[in-house]
Structures are given as structure tokens and as C-alpha cells.
N, C-alpha and C. Protein backbone atom coordinates (compact mmCIF):
# COMPACT_ATOMS: atom_id res chain seq x y z
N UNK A 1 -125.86 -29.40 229.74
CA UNK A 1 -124.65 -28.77 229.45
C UNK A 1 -123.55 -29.74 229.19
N UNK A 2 -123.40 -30.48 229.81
CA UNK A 2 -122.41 -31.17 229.83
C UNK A 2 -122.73 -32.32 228.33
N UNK A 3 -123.98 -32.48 227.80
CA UNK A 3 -124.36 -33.06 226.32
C UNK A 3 -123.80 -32.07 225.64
N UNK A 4 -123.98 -30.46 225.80
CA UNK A 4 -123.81 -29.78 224.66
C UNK A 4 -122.00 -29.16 225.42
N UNK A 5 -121.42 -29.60 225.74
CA UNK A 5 -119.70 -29.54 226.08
C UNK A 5 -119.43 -30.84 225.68
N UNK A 6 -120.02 -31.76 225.47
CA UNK A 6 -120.08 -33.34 224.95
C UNK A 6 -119.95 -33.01 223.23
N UNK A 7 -120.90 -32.70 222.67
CA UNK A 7 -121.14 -32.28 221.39
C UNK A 7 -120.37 -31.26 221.11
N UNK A 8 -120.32 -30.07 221.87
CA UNK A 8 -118.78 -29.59 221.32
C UNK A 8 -117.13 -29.77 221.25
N UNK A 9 -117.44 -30.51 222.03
CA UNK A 9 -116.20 -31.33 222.13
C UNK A 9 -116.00 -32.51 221.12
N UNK A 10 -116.95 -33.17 220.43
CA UNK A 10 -117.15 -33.69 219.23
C UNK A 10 -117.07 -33.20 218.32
N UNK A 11 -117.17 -32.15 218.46
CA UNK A 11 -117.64 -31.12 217.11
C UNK A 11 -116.36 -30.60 216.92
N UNK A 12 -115.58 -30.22 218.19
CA UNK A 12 -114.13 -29.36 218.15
C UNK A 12 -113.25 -30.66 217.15
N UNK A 13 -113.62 -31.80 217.70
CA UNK A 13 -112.87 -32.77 217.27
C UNK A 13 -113.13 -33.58 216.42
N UNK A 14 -114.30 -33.35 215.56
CA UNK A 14 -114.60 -33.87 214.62
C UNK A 14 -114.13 -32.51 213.52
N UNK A 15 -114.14 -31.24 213.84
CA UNK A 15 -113.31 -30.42 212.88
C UNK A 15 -112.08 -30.72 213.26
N UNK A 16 -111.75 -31.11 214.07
CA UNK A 16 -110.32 -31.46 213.96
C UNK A 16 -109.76 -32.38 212.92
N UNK A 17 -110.38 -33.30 213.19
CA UNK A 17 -110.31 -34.49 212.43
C UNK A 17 -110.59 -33.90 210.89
N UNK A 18 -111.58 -33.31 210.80
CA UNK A 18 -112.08 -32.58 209.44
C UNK A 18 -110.58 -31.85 208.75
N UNK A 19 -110.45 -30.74 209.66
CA UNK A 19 -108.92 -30.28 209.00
C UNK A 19 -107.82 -30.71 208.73
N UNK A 20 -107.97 -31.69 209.57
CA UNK A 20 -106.56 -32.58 209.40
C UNK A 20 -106.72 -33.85 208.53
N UNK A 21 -108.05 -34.11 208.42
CA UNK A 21 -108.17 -35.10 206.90
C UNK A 21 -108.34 -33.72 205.77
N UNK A 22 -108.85 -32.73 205.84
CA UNK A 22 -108.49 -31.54 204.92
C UNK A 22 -107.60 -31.30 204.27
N UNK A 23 -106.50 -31.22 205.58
CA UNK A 23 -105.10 -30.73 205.54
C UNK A 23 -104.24 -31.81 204.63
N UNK A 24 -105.26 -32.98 205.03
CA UNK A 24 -104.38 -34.64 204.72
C UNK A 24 -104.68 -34.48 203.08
N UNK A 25 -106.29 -34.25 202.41
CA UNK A 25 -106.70 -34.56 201.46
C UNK A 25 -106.16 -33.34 200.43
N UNK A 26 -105.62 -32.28 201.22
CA UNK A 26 -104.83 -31.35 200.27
C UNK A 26 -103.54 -31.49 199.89
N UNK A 27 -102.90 -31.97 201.00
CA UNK A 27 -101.89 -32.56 200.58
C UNK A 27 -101.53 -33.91 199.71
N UNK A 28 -102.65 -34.49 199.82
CA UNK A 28 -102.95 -35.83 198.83
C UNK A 28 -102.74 -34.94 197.39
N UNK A 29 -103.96 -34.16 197.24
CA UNK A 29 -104.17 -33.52 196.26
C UNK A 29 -103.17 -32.76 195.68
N UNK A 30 -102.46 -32.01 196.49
CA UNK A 30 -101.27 -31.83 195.97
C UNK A 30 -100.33 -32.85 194.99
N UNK A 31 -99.98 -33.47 196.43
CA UNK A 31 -99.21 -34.83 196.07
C UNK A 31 -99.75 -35.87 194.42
N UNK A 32 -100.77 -35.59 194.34
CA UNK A 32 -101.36 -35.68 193.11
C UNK A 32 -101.57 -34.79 191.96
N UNK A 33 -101.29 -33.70 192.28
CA UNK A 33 -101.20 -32.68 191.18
C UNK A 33 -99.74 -32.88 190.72
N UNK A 34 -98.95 -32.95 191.59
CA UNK A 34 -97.32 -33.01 191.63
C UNK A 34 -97.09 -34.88 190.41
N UNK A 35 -98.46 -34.97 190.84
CA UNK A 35 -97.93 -37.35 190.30
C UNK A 35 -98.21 -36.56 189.02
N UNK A 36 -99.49 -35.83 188.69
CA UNK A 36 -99.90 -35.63 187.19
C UNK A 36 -99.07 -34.97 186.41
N UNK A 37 -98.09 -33.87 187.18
CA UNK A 37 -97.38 -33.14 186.60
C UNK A 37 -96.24 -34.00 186.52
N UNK A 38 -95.77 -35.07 187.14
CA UNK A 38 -94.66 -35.77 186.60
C UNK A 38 -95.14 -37.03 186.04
N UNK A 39 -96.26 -37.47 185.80
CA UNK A 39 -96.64 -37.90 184.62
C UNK A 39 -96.39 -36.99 183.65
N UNK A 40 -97.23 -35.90 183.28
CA UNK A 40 -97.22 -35.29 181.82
C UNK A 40 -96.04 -35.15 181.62
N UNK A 41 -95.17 -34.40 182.69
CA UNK A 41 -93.03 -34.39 182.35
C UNK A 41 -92.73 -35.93 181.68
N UNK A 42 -93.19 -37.20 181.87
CA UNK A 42 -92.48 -38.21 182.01
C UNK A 42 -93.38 -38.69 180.25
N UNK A 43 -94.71 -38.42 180.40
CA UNK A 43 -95.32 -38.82 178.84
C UNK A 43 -94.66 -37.40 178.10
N UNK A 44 -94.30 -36.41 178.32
CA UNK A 44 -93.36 -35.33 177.78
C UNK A 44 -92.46 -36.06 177.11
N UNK A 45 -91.55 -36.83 178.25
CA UNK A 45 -90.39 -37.08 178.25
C UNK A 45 -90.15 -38.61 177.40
N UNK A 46 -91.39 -39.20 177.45
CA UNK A 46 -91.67 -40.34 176.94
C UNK A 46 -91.63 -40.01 175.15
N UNK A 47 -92.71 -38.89 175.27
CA UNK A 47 -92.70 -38.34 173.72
C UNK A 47 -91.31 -38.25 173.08
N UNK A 48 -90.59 -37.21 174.09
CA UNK A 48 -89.36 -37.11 173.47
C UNK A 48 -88.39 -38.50 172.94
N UNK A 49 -88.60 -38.90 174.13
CA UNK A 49 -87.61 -40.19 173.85
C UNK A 49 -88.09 -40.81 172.82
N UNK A 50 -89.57 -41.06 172.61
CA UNK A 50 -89.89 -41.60 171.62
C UNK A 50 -89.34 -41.52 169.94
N UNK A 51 -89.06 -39.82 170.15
CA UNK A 51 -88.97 -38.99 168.84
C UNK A 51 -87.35 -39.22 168.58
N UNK A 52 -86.69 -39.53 169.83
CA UNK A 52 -85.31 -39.76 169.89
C UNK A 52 -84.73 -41.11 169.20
N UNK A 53 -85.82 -42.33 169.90
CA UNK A 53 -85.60 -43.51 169.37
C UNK A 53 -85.92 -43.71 167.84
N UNK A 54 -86.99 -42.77 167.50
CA UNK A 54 -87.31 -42.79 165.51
C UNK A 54 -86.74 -41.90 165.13
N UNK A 55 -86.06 -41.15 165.86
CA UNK A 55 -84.75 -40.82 165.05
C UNK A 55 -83.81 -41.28 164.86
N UNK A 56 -83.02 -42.14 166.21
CA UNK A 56 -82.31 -42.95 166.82
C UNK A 56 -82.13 -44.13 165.68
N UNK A 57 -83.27 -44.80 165.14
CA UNK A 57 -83.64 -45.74 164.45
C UNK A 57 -83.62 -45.27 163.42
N UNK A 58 -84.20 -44.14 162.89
CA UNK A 58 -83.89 -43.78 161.22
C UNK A 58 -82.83 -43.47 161.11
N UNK A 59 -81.74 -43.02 161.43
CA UNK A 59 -79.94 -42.99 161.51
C UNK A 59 -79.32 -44.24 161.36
N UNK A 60 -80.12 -45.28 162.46
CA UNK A 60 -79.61 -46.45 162.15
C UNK A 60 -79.72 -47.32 161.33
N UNK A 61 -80.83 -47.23 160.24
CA UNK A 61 -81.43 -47.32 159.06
C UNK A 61 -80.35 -46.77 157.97
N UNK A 62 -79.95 -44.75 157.82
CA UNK A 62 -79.27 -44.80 157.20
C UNK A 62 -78.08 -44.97 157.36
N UNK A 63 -77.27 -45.66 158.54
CA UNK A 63 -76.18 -45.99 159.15
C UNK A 63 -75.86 -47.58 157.97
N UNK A 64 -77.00 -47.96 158.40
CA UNK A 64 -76.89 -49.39 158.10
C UNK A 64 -77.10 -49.44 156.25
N UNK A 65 -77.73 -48.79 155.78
CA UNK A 65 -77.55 -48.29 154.60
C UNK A 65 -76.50 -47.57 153.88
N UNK A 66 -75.63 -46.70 154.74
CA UNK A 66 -74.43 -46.42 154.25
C UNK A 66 -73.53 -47.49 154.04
N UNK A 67 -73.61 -48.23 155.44
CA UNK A 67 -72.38 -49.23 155.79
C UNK A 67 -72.54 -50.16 154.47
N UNK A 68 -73.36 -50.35 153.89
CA UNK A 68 -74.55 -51.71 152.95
C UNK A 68 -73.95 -50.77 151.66
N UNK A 69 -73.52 -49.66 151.23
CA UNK A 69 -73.35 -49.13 150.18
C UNK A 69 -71.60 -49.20 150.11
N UNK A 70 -71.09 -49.06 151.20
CA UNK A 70 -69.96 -49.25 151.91
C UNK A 70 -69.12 -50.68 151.41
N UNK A 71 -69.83 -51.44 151.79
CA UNK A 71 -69.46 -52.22 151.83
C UNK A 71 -69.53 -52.62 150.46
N UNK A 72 -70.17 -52.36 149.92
CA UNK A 72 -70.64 -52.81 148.19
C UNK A 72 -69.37 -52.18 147.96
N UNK A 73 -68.90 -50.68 147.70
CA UNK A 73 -68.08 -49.85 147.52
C UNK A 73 -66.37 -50.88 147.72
N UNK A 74 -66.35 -51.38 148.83
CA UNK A 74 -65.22 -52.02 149.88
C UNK A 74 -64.90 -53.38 148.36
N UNK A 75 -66.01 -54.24 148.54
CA UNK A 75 -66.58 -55.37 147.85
C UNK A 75 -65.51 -55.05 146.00
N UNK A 76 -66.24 -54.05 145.27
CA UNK A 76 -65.81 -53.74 144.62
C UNK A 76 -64.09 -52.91 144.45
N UNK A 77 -63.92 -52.43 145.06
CA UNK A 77 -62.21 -51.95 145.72
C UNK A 77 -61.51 -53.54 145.29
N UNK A 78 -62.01 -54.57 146.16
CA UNK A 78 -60.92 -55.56 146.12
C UNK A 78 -61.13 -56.47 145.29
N UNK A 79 -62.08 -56.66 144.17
CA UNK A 79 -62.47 -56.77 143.19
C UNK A 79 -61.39 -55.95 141.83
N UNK A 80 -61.72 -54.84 142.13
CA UNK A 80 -60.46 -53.76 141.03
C UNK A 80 -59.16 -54.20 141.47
N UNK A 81 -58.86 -54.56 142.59
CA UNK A 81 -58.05 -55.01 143.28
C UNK A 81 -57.27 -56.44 143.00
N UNK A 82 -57.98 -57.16 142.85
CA UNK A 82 -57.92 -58.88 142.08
C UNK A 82 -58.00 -58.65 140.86
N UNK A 83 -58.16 -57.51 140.04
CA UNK A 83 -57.77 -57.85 138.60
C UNK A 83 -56.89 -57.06 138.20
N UNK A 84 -56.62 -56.06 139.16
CA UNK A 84 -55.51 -55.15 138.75
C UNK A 84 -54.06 -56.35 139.81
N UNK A 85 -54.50 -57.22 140.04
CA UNK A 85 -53.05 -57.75 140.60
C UNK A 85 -52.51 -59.15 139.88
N UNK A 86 -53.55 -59.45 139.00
CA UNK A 86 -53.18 -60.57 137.63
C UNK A 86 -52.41 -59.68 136.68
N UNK A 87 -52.69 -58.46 136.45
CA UNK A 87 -51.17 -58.21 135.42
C UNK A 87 -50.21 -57.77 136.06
N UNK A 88 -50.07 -57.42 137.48
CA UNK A 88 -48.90 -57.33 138.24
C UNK A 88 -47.99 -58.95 138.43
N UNK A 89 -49.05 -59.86 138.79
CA UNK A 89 -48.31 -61.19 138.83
C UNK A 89 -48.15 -61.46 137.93
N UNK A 90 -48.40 -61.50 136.57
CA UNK A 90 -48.24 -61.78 135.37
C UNK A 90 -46.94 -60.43 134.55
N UNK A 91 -46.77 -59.17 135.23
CA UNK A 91 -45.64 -58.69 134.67
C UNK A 91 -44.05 -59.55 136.19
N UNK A 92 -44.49 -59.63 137.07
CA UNK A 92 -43.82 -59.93 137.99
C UNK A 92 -42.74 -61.37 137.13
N UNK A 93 -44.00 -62.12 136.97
CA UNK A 93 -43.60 -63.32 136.32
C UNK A 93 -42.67 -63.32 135.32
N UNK A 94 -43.00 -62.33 134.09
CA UNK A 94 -42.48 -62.24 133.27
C UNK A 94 -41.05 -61.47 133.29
N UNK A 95 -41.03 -60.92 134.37
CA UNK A 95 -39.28 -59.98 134.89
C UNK A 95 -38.72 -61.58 135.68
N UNK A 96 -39.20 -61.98 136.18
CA UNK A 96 -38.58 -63.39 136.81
C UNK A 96 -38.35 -64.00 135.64
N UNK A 97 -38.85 -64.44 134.61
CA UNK A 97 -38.82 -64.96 133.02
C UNK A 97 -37.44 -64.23 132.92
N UNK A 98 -37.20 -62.83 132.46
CA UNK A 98 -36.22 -62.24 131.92
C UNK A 98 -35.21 -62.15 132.95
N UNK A 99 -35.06 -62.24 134.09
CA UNK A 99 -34.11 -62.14 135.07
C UNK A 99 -33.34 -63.95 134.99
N UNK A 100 -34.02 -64.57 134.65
CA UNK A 100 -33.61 -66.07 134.60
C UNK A 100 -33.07 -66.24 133.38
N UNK A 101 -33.13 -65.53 132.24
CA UNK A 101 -33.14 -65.02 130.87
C UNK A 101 -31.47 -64.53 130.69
N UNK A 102 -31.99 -63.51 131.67
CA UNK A 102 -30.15 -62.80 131.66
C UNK A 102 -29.25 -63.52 132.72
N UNK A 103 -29.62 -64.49 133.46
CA UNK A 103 -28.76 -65.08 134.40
C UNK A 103 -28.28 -66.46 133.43
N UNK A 104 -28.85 -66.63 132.40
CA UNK A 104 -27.92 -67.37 131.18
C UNK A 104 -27.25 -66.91 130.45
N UNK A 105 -27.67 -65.87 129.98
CA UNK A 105 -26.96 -65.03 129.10
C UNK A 105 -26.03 -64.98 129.72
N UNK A 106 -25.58 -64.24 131.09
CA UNK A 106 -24.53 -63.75 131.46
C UNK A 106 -23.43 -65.14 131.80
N UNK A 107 -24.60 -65.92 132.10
CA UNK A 107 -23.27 -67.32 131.82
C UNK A 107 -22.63 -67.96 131.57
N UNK A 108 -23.57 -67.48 129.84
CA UNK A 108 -23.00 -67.86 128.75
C UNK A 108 -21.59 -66.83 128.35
N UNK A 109 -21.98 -65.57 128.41
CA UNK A 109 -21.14 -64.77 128.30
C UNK A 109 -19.87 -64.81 128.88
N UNK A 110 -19.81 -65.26 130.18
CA UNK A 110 -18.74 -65.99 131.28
C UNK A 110 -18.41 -66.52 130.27
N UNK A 111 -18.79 -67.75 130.31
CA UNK A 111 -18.35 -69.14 129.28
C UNK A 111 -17.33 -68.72 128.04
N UNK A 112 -18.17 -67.88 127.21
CA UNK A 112 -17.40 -67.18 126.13
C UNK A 112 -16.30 -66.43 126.26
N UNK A 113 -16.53 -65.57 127.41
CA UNK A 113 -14.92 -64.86 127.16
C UNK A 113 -14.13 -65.65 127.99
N UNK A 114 -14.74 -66.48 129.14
CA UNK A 114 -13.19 -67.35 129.22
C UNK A 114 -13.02 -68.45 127.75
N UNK A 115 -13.56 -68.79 127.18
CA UNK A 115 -13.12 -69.22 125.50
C UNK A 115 -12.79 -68.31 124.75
N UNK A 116 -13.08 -66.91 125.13
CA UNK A 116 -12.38 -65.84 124.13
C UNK A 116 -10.27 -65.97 124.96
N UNK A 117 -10.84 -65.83 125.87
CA UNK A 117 -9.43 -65.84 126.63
C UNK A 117 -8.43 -66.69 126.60
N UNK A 118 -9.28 -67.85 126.09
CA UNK A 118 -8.08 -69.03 126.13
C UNK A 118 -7.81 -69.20 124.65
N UNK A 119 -8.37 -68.54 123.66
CA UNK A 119 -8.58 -68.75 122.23
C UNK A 119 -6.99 -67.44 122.29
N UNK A 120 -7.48 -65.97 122.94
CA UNK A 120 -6.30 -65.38 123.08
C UNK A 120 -5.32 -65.62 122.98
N UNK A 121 -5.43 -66.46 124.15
CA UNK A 121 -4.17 -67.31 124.48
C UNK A 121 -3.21 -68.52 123.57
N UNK A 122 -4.06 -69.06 122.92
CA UNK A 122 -3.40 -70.27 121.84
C UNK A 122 -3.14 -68.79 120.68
N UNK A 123 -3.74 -67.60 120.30
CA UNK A 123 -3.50 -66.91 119.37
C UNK A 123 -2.03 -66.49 119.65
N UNK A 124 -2.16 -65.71 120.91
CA UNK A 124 -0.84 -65.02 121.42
C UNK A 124 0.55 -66.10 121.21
N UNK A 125 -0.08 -67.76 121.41
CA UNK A 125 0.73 -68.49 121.28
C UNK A 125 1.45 -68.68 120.20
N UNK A 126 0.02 -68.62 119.64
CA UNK A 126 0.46 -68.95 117.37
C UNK A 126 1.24 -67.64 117.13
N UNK A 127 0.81 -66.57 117.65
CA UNK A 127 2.05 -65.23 117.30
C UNK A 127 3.11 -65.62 117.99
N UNK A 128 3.65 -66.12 118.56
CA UNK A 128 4.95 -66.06 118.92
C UNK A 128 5.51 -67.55 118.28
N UNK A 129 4.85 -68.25 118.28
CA UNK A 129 5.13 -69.30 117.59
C UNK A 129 5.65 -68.88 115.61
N UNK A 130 4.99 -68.18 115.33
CA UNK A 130 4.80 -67.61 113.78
C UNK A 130 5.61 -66.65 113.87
N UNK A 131 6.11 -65.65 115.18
CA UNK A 131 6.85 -64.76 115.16
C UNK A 131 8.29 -65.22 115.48
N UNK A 132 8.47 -66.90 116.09
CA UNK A 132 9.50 -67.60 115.87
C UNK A 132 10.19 -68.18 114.75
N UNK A 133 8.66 -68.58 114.13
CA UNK A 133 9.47 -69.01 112.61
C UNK A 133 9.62 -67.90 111.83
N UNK A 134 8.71 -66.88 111.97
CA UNK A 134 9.48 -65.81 111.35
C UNK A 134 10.66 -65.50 111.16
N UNK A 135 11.23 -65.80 112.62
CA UNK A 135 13.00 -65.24 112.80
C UNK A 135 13.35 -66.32 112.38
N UNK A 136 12.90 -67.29 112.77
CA UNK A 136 13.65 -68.67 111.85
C UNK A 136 13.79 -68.57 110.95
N UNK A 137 12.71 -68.02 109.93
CA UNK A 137 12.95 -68.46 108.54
C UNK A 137 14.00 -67.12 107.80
N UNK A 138 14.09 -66.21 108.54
CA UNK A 138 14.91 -64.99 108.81
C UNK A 138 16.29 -65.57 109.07
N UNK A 139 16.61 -66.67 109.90
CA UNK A 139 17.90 -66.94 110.13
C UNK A 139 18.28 -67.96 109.08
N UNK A 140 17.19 -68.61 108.81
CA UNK A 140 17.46 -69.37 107.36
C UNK A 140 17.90 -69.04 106.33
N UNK A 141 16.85 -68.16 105.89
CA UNK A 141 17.17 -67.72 104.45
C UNK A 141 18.45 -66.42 104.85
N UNK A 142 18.74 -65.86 105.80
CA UNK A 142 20.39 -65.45 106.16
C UNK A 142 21.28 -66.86 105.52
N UNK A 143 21.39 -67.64 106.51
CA UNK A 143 22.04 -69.26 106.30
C UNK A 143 22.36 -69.67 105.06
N UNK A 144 20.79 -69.41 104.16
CA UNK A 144 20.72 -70.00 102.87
C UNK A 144 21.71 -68.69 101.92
N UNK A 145 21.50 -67.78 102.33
CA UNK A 145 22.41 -66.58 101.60
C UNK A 145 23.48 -66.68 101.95
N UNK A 146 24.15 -67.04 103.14
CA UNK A 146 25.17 -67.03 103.54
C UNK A 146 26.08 -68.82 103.01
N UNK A 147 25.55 -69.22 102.96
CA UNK A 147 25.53 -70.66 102.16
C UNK A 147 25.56 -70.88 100.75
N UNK A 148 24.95 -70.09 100.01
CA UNK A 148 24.88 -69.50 98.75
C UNK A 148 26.27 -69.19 98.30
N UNK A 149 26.19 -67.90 99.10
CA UNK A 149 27.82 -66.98 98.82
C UNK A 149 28.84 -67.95 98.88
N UNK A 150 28.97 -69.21 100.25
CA UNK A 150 29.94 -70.19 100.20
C UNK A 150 29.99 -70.94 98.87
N UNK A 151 28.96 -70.88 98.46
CA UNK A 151 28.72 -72.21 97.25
C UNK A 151 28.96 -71.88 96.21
N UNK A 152 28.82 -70.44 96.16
CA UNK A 152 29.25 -69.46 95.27
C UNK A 152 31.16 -69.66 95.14
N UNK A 153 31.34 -69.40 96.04
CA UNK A 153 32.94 -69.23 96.38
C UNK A 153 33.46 -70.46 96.37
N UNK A 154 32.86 -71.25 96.68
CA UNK A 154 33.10 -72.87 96.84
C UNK A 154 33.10 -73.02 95.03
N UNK A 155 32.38 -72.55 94.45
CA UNK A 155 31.87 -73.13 92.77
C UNK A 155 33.19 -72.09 91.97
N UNK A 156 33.28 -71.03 92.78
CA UNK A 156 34.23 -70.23 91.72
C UNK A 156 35.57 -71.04 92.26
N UNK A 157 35.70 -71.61 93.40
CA UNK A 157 37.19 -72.41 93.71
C UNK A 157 37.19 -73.73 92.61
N UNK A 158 35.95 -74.29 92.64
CA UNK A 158 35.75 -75.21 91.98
C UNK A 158 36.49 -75.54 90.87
N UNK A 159 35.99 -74.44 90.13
CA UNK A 159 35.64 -73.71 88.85
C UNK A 159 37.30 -73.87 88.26
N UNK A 160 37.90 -72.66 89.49
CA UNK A 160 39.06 -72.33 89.14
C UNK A 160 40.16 -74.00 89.15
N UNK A 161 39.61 -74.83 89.76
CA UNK A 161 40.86 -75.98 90.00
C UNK A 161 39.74 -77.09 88.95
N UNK A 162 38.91 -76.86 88.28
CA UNK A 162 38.27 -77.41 87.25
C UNK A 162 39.70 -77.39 86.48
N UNK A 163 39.11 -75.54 85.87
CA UNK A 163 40.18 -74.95 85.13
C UNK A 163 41.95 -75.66 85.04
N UNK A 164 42.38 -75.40 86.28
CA UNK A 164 43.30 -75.89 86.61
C UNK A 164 43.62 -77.30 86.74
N UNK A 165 42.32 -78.11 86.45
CA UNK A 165 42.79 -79.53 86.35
C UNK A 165 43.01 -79.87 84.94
N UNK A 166 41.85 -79.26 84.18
CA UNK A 166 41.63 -79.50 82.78
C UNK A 166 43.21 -79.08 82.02
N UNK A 167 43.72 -77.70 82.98
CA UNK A 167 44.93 -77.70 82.21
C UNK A 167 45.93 -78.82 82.14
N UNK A 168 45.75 -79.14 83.39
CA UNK A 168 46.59 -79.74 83.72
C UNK A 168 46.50 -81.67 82.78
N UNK A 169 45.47 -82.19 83.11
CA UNK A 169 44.81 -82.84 81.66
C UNK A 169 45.35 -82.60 80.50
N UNK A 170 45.07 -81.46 80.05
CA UNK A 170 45.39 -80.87 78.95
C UNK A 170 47.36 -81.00 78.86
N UNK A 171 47.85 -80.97 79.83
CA UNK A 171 49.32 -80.64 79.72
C UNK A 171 49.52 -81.91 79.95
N UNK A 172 48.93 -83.17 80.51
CA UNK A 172 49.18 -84.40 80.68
C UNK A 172 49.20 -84.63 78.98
N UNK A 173 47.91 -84.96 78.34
CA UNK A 173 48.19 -85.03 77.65
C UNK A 173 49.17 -84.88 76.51
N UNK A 174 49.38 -84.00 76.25
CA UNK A 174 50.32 -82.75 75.58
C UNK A 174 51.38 -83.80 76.01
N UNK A 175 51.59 -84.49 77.33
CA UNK A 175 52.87 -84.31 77.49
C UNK A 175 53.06 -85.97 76.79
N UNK A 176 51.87 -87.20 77.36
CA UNK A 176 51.72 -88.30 76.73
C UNK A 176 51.66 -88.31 75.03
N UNK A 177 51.24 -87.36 74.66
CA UNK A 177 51.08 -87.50 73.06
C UNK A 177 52.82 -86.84 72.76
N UNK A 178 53.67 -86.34 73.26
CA UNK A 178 54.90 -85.90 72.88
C UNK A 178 55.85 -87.36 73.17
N UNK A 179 55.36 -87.90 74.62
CA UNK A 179 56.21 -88.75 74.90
C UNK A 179 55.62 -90.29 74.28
N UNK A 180 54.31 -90.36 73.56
CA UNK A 180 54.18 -90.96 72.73
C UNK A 180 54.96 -90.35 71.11
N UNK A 181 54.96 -89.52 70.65
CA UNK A 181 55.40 -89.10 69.47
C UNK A 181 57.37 -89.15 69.61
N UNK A 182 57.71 -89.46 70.61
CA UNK A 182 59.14 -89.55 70.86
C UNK A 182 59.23 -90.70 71.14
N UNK A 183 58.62 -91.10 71.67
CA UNK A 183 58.77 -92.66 71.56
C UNK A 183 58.42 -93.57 70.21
């Protein structure tokens, strides 16, 4: 009895042991159904990501292909850019040309009307100068008329004591040829 309370007591405890490595190997098993299932989630998840990164990567492909067309695009901009700014510097130039152009002109123009002004001026001079001899020659030929008329009056006094000498001549005589003829 005490062999077979020996043996069941082995036996109690070797199912013990049995259920509880049972209990252990189900829960392993579990614990392993649970690893496989977060494997397949994770090669799931792996897939995905995968599909994410060749997408990820073909975006960045046409990313990098836009930017590459972009930039060609950019490239050309400042290109249109550099030749559309040679006839801007070249009209720029040419208003600096004409602005330097009219900053003589206008200097010249200065120049001229102060020579118009001073030309004025000797004119305004010669008119009053010409408008002096004007009156001069106005007070002259008055003078000369008035000088005239004297010379006039002076020639008819003349004239008259000519007259009056010649008579008198005349009566000298007259009187020498009597007082010769009486004598």
C-alpha cells in the first residue's frame, strides 16, 4: 500500500506536473499563436510599408523630376531674363545718352539767351543811342532852319546895305565925277 500511495502520489504529481507543463505548453502555444499573429500584423505591416516606401520613392522620383523640369523652366526664366535686360540697359543707356544730350542743349540755351540778353541790351542801347541822334538831328536840322531863316535875314540885310552901299558908290561917284567936272 504504501508503494501504491507512493505511485499515486507520483502519479498525482506527475499529473501535476503534466498540467502545469500543459497549462505551461498552452500558454507557450498561445504565446506563440499571439508571436505568429504579430508576425503576420508586422510582415502585413512590413508589406504595407513596403508599398508606402515604392510609393514614397516613386513621388520622389516624380518630385525630383518635376523639380529637374523646374528648374530647366527657372534656368530658362533667367535666360529670357538676360536678354530681355540688354535692351533695357541698352535703352537705359541711350536715355542717359539723351539726358546728357539735353543737359547741353539746355546750356547752351542758358548761354544764348544770356547773349540774347546782352545783345538786347547793346540793341536797347543802339535805340536810344539812334533815338538820341534822332532828336539830335531833329534839333539840328531845327538849328539849321532856324539858321537858314537868320541867313536868310542876315542875306536880305545884306542885300539891302549891298543895295545901299552900291548907292551910295554910285552917289560917291556921281559926286567925284561932278566934283571932277567942276573942277
Amino acid at each position: 500500500r504504501s508503494n501504491l500511495e507512493e505511485v499515486t502520489r507520483k502519479e498525482r504529481l506527475s499529473n501535476q506536473q503534466y498540467q502545469a507543463v500543459l497549462a505551461e505548453l498552452k500558454g507557450q502555444e498561445r504565446a506563440i499563436q499571439v508571436l505568429v499573429q504579430e508576425h503576420e500584423a508586422k510582415k502585413e505591416g512590413e508589406k504595407d510599408f513596403g508599398k508606402m516606401l515604392f510609393d514614397a520613392e516613386k513621388e520622389a522620383e516624380y518630385a525630383k523630376t518635376e523639380r529637374n523640369a523646374r528648374e530647366k523652366d527657372v534656368q530658362a526664366a533667367r535666360e529670357d531674363e538676360r536678354k530681355a535686360q540688354k535692351p533695357l540697359t541698352d535703352a537705359r543707356r541711350e536715355v542717359s545718352v539723351a539726358e546728357r544730350q539735353i543737359s547741353v542743349y539746355e546750356q547752351e540755351i542758358s548761354a544764348s539767351r544770356a547773349r540774347e540778353r546782352e545783345l538786347e541790351a547793346m540793341l536797347a542801347e543802339a535805340k536810344r543811342n539812334t533815338q538820341r541822334s534822332v532828336e539830335a538831328l531833329g534839333d539840328a536840322n531845327d538849328e539849321v532852319t532856324r539858321l537858314r531863316d537868320r541867313e536868310r535875314e542876315i542875306s536880305e540885310s545884306f542885300q539891302a546895305i549891298q543895295q545901299a552901299s552900291k548907292r551910295a558908290q554910285d552917289l560917291l561917284r556921281e559926286a567925284e565925277v561932278e566934283v571932277g567936272r567942276r573942277l
